[in-house]
PDB file of N, CA and C in Angstrom:
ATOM      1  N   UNK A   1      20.324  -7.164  19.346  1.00  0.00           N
ATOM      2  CA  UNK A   1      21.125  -5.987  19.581  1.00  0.00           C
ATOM      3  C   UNK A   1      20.265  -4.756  19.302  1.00  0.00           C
ATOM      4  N   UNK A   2      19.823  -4.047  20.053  1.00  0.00           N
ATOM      5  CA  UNK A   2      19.204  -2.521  19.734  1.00  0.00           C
ATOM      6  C   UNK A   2      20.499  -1.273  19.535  1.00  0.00           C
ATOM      7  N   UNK A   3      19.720  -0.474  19.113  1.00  0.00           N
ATOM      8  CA  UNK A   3      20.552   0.727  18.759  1.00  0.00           C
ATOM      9  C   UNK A   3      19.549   1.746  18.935  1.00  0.00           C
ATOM     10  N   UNK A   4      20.148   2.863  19.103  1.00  0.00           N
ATOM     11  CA  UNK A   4      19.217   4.700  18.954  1.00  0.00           C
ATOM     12  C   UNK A   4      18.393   4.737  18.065  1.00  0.00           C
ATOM     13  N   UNK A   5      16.777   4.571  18.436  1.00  0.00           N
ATOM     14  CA  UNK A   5      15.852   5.211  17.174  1.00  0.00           C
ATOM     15  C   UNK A   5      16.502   6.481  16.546  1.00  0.00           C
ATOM     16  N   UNK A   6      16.790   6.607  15.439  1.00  0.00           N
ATOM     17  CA  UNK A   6      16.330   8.374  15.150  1.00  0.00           C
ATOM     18  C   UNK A   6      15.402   9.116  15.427  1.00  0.00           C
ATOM     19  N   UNK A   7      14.142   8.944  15.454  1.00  0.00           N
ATOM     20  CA  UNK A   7      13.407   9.584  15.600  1.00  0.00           C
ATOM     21  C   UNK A   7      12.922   9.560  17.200  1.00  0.00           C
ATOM     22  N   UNK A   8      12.817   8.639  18.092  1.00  0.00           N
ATOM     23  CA  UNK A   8      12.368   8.788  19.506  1.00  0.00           C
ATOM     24  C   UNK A   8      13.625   8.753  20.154  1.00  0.00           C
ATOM     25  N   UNK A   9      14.491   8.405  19.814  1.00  0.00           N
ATOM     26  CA  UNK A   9      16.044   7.838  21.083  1.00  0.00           C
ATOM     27  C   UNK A   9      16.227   6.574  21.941  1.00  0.00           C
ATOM     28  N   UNK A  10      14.657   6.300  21.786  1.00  0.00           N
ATOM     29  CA  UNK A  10      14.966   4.813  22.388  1.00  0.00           C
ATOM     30  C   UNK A  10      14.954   4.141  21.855  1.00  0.00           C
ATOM     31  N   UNK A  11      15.524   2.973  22.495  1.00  0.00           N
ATOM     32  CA  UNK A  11      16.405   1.532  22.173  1.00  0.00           C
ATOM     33  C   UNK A  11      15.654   0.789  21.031  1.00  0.00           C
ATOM     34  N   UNK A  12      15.786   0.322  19.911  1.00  0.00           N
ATOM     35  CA  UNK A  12      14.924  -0.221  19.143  1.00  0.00           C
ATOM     36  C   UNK A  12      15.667  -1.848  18.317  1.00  0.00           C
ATOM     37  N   UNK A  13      15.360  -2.733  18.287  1.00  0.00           N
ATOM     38  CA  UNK A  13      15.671  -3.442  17.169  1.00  0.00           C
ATOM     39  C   UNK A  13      15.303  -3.006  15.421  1.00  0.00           C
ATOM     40  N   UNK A  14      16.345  -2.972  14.838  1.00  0.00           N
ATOM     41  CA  UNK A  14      16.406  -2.800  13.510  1.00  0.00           C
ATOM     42  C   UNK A  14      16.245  -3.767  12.670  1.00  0.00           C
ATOM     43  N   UNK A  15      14.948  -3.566  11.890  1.00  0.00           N
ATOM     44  CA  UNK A  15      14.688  -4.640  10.706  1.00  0.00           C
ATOM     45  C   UNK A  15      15.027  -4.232   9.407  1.00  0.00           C
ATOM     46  N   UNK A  16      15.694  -5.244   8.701  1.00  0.00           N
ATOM     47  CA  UNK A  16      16.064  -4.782   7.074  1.00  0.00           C
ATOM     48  C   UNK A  16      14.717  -5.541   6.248  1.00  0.00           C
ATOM     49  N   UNK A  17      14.004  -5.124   5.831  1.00  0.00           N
ATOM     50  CA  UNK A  17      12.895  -6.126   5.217  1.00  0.00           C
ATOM     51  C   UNK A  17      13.377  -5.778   3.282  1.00  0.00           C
ATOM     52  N   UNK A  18      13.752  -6.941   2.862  1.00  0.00           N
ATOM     53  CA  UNK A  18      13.880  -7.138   1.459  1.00  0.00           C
ATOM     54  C   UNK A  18      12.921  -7.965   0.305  1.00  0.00           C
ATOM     55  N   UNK A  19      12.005  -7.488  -0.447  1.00  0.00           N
ATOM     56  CA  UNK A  19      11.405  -8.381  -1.130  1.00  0.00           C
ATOM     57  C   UNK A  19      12.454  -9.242  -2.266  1.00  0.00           C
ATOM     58  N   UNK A  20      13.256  -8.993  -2.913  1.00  0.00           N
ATOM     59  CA  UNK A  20      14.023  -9.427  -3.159  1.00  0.00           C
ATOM     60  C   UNK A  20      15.826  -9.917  -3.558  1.00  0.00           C
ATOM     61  N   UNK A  21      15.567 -11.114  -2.862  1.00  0.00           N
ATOM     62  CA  UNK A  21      17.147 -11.060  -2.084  1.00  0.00           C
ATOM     63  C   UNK A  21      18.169 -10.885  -3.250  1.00  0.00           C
ATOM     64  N   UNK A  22      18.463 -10.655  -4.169  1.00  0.00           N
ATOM     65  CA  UNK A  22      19.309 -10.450  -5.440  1.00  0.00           C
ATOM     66  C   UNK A  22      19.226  -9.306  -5.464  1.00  0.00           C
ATOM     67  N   UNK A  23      18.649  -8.216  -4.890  1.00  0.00           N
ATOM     68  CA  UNK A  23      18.978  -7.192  -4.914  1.00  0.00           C
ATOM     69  C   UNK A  23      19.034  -6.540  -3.613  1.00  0.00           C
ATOM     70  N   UNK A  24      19.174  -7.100  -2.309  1.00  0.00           N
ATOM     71  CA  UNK A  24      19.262  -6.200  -1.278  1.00  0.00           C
ATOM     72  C   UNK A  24      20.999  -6.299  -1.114  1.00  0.00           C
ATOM     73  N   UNK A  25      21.305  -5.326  -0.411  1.00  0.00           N
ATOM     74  CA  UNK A  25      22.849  -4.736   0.042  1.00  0.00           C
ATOM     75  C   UNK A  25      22.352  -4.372   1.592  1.00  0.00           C
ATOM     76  N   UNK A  26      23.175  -4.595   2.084  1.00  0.00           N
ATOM     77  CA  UNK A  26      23.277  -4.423   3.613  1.00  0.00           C
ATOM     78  C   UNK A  26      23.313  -2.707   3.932  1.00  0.00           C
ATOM     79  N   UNK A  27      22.025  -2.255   4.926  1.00  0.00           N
ATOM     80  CA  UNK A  27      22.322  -0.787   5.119  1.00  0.00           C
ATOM     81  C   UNK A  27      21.425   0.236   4.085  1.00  0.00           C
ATOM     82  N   UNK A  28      21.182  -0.872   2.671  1.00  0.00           N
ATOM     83  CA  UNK A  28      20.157   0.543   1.628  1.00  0.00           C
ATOM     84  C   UNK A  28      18.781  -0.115   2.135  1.00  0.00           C
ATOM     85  N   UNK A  29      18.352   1.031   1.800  1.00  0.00           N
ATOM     86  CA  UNK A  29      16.429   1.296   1.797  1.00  0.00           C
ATOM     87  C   UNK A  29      16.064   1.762   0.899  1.00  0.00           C
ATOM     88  N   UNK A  30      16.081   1.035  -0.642  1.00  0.00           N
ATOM     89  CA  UNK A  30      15.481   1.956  -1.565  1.00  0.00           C
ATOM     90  C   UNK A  30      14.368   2.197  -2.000  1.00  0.00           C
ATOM     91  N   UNK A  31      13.422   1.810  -0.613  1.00  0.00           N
ATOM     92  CA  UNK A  31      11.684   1.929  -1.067  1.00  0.00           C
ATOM     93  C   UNK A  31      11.192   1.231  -2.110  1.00  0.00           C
ATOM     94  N   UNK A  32      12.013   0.630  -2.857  1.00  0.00           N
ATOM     95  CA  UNK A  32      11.681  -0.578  -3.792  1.00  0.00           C
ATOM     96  C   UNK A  32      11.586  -1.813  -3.465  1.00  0.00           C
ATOM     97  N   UNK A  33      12.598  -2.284  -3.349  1.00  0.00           N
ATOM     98  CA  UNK A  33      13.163  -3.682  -2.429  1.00  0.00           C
ATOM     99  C   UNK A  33      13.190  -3.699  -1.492  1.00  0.00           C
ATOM    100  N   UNK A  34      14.417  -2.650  -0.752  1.00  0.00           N
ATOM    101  CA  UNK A  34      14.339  -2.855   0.613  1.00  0.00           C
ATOM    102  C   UNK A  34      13.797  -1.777   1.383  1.00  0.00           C
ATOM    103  N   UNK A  35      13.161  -1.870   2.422  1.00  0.00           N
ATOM    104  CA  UNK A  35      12.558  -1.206   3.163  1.00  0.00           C
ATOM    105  C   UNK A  35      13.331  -1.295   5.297  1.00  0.00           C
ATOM    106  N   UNK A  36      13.058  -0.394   5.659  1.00  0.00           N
ATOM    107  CA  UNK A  36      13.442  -0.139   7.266  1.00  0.00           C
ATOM    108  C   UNK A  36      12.105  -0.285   8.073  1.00  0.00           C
ATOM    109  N   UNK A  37      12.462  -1.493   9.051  1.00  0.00           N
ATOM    110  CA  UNK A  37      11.335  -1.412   9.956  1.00  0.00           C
ATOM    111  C   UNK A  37      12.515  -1.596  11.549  1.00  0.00           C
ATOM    112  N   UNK A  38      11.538  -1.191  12.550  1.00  0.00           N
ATOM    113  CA  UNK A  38      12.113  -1.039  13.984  1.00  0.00           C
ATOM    114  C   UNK A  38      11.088  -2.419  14.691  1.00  0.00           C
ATOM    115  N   UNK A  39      11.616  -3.124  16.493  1.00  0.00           N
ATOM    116  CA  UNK A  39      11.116  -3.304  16.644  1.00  0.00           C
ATOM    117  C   UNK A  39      10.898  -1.802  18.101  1.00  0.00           C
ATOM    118  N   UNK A  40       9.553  -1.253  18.557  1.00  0.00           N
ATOM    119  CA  UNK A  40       9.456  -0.709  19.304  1.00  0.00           C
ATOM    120  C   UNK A  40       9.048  -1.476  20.767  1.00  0.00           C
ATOM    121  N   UNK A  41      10.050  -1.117  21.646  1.00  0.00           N
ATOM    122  CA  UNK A  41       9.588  -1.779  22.957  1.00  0.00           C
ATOM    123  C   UNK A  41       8.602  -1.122  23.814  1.00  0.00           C
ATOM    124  N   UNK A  42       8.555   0.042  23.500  1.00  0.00           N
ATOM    125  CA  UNK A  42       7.269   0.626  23.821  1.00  0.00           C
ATOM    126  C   UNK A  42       6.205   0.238  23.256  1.00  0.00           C
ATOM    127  N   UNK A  43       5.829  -0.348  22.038  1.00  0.00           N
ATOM    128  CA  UNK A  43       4.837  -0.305  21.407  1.00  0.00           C
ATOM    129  C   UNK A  43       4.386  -1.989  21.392  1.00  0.00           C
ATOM    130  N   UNK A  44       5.694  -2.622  21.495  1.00  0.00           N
ATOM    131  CA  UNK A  44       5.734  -4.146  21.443  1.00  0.00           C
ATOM    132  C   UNK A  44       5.260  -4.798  20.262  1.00  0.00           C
ATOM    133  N   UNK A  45       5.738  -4.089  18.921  1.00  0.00           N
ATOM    134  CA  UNK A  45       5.122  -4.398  17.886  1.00  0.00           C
ATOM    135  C   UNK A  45       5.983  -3.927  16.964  1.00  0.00           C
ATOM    136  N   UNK A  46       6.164  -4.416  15.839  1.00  0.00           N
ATOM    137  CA  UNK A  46       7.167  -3.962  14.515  1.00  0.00           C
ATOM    138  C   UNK A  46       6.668  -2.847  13.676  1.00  0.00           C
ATOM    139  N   UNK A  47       7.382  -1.773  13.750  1.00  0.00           N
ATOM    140  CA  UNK A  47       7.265  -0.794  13.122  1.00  0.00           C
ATOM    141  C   UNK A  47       8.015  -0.123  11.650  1.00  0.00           C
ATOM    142  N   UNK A  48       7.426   0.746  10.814  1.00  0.00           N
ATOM    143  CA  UNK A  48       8.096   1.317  10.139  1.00  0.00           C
ATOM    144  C   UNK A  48       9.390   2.682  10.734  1.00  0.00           C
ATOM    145  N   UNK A  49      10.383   2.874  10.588  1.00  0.00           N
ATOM    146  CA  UNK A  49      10.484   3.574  11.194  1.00  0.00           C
ATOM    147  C   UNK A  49      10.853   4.923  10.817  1.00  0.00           C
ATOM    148  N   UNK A  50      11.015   6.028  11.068  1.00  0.00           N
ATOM    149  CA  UNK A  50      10.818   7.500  11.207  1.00  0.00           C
ATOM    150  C   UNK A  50       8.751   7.284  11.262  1.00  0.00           C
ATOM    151  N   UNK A  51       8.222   6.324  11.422  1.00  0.00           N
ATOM    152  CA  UNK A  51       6.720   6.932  12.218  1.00  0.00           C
ATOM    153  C   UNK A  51       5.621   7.772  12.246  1.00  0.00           C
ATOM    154  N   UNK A  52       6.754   8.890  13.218  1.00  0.00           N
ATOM    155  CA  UNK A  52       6.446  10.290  13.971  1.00  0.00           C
ATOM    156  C   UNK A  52       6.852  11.254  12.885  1.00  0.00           C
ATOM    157  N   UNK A  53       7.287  11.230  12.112  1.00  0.00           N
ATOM    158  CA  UNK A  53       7.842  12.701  11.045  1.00  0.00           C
ATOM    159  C   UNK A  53       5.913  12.391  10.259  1.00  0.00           C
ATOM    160  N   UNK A  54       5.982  14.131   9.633  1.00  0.00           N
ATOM    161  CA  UNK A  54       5.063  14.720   9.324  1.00  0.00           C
ATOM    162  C   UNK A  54       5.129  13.543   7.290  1.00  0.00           C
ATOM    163  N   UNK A  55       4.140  13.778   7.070  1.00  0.00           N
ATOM    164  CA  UNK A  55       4.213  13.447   5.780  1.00  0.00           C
ATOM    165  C   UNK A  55       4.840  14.244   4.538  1.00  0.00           C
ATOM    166  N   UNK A  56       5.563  15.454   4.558  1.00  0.00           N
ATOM    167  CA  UNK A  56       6.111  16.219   3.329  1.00  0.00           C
ATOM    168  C   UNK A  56       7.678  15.327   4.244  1.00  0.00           C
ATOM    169  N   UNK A  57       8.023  15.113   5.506  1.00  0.00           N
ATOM    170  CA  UNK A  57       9.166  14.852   5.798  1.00  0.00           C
ATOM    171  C   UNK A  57       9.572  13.636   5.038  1.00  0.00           C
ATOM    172  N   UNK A  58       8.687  12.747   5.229  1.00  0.00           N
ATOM    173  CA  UNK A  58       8.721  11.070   4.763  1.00  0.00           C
ATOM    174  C   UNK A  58       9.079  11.165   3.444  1.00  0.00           C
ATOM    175  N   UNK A  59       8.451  12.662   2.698  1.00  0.00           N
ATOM    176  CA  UNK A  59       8.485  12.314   1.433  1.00  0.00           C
ATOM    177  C   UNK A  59      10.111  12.952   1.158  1.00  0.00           C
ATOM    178  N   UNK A  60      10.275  13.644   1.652  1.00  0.00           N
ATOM    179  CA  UNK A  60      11.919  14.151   1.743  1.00  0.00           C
ATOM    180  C   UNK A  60      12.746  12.985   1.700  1.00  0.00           C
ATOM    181  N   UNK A  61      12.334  12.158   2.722  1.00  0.00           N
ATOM    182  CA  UNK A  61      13.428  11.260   3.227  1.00  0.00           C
ATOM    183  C   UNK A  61      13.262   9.906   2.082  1.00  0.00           C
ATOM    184  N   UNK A  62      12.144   9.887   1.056  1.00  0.00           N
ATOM    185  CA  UNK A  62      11.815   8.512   0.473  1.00  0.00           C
ATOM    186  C   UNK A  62      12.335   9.021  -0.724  1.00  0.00           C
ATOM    187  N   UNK A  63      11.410  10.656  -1.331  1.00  0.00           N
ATOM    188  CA  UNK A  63      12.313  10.706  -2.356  1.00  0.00           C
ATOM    189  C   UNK A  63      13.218  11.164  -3.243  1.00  0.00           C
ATOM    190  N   UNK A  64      14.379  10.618  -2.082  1.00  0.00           N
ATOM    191  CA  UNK A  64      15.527  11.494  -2.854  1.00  0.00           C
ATOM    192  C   UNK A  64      15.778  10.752  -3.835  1.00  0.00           C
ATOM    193  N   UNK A  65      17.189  11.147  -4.842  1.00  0.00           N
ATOM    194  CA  UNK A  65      18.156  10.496  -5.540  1.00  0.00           C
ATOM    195  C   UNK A  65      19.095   9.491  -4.858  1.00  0.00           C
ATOM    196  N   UNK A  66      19.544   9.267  -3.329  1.00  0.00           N
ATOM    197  CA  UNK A  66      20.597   8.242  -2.799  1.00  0.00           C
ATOM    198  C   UNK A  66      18.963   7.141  -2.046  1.00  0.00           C
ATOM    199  N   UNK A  67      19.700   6.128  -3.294  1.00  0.00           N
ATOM    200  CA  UNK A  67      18.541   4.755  -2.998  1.00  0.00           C
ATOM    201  C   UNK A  67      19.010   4.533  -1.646  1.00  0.00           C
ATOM    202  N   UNK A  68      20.110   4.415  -1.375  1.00  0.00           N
ATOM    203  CA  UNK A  68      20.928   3.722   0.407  1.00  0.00           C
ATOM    204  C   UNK A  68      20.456   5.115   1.435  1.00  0.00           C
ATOM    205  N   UNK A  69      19.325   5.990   1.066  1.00  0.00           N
ATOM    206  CA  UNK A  69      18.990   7.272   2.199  1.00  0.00           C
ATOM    207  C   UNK A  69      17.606   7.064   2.105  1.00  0.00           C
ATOM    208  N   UNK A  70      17.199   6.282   1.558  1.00  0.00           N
ATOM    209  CA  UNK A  70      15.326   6.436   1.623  1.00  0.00           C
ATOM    210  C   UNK A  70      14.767   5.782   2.848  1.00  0.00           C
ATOM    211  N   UNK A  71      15.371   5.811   4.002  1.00  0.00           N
ATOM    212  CA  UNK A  71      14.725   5.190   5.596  1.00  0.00           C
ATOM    213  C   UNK A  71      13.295   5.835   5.667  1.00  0.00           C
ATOM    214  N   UNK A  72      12.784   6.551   5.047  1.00  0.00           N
ATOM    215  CA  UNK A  72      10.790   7.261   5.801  1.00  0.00           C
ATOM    216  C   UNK A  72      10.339   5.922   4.303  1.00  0.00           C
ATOM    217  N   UNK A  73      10.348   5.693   3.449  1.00  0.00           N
ATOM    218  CA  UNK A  73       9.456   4.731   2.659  1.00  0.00           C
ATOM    219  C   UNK A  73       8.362   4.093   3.115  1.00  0.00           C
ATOM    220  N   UNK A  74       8.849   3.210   4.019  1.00  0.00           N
ATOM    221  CA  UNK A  74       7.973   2.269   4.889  1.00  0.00           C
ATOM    222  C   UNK A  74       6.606   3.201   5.561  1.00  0.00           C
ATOM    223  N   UNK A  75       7.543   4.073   5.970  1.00  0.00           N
ATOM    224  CA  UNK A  75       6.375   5.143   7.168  1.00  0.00           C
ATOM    225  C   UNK A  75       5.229   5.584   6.181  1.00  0.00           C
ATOM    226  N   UNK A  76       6.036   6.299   5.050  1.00  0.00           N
ATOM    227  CA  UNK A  76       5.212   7.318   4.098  1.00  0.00           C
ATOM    228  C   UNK A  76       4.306   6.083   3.661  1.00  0.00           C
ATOM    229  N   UNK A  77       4.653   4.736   2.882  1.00  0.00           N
ATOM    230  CA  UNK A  77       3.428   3.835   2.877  1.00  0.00           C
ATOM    231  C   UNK A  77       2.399   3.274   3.645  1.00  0.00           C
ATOM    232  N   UNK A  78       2.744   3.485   5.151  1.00  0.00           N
ATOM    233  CA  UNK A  78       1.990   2.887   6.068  1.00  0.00           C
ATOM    234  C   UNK A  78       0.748   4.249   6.386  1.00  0.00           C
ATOM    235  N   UNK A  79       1.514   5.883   6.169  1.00  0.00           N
ATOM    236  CA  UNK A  79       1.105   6.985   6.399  1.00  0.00           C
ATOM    237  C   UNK A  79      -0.284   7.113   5.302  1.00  0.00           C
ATOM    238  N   UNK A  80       0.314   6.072   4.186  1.00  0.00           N
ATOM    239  CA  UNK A  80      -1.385   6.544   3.142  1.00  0.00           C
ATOM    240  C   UNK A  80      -1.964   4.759   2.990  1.00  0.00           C
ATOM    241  N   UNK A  81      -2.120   4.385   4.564  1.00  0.00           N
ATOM    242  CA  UNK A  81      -3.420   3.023   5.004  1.00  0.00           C
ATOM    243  C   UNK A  81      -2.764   1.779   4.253  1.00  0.00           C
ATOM    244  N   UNK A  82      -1.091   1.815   4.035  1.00  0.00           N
ATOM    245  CA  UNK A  82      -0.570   0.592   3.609  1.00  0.00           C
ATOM    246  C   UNK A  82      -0.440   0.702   1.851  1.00  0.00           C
ATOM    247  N   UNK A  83      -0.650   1.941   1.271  1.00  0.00           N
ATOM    248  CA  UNK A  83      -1.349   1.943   0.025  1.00  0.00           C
ATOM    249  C   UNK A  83       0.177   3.079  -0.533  1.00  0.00           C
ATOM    250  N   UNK A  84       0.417   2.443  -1.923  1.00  0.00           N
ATOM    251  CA  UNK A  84       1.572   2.843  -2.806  1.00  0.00           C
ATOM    252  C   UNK A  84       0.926   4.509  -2.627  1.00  0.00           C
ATOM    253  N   UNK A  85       1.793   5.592  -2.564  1.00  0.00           N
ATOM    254  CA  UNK A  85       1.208   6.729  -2.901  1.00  0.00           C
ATOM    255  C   UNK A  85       1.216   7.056  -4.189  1.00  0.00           C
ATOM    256  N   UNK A  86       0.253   7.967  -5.024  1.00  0.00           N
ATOM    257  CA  UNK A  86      -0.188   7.956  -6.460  1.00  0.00           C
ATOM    258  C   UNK A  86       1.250   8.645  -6.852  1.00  0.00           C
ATOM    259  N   UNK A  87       2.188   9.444  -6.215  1.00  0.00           N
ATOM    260  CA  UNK A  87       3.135  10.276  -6.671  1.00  0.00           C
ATOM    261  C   UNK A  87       4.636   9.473  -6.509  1.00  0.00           C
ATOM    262  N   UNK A  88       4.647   7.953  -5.760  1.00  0.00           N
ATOM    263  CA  UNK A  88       5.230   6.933  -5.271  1.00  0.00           C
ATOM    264  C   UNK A  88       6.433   7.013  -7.032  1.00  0.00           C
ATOM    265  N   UNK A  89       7.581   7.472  -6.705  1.00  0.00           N
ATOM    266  CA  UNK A  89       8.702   7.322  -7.845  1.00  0.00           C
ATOM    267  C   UNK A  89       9.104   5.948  -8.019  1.00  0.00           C
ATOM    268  N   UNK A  90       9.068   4.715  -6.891  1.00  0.00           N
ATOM    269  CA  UNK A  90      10.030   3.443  -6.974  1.00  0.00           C
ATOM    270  C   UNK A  90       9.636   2.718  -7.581  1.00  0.00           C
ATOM    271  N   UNK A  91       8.425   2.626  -7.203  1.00  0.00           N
ATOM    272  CA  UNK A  91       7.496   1.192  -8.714  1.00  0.00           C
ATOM    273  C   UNK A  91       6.956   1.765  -9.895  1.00  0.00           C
ATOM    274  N   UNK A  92       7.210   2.365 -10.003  1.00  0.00           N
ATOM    275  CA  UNK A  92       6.593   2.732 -11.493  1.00  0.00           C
ATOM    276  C   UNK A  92       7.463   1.936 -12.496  1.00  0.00           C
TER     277      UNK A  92
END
């Protein structure tokens, strides 16, 4: 089933990726556990998704206070080469 990227508008499959299942809830992304990935049919490859937003955006969107609103996490980690950022609030 695809749905509306946010960020491009096209059609995407939605991935919930959870490292661990005792703590995921259906719908949160708290950059800890669970994380948001897309699949892109343009790209034909699994993505993080918001992507395309600038890096102060990602960090808007990763770190707020509502754990179930952190959808840029994934991006903002993939944005610094797959690597925790040094200012990264969730694992500490």
């Amino acid at each position: 089933m695809g749905t509306s990227n946010p960020t491009t508008g096209k059609s995407n499959l939605y991935i919930f990726f959870c490292l661990n299942y005792k703590k995921c809830t259906n719908g949160s992304f708290d950059g800890k556990d669970t994380f948001a990935f897309a699949y892109s049919s343009d790209k034909k490859m699994v993505v993080p998704i918001y992507t395309t937003l600038d890096e102060d955006t990602l960090k808007q969107s990763c770190y707020n206070n509502s754990a179930a609103s952190r959808h840029g996490c994934a991006a903002l980690i993939q944005a610094n080469g797959w690597k925790i950022p040094d200012d990264y609030p969730w694992i500490r």
